[in-house]
Protein backbone atom coordinates (compact mmCIF):
# COMPACT_ATOMS: atom_id res chain seq x y z
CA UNK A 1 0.00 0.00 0.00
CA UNK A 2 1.62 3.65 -0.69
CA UNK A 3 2.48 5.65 1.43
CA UNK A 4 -0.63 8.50 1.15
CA UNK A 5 -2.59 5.79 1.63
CA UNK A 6 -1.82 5.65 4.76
CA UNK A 7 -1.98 8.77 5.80
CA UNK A 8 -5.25 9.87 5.14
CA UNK A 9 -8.05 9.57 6.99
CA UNK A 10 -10.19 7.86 5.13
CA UNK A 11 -8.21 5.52 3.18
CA UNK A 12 -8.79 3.73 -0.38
CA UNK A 13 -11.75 1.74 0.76
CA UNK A 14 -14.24 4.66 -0.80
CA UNK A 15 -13.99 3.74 -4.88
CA UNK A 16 -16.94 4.60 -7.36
CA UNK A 17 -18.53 2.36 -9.81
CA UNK A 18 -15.29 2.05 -12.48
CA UNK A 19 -13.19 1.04 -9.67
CA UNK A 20 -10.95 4.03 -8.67
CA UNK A 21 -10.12 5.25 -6.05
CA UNK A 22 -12.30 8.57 -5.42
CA UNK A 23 -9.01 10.08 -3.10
CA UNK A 24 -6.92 9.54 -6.50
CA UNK A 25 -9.63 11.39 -8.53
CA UNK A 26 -9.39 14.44 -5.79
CA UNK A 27 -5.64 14.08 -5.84
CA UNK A 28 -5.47 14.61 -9.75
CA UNK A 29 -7.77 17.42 -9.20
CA UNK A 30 -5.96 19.43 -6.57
CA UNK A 31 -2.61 18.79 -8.72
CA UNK A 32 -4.43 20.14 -11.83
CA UNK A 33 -5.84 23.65 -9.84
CA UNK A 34 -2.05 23.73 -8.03
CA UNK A 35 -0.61 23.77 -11.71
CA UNK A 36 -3.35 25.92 -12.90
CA UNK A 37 -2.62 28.56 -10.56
CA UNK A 38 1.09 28.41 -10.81
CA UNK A 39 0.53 29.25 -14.45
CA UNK A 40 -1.75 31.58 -13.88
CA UNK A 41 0.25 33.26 -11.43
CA UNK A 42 3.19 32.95 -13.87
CA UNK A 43 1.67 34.03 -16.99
CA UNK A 44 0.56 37.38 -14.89
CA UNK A 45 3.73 38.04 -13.93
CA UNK A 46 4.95 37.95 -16.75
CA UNK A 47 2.30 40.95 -18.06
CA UNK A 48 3.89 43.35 -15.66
């Protein structure tokens, strides 16, 4: 078992109908808005 796994609170035991983990889904998500951001934040500065 990884280590995140682990760590949270809930655990891997909550998975939807296709079989994946829903905490993966929510990691990919929060890793897509982090890098969203970042870019955002980027591309701004880059305006000044």
């Amino acid at each position: 078992m990884p280590q995140w796994c682990r760590a949270s609170p809930v655990g891997a035991r909550e998975r939807n109908s296709n079989g994946v983990p829903v905490l993966d889904i929510v990691y990919v998500l929060v890793a897509v808005a982090a890098f969203a951001v970042i870019g955002f934040v980027a591309w701004g500065v880059e305006k000044l």
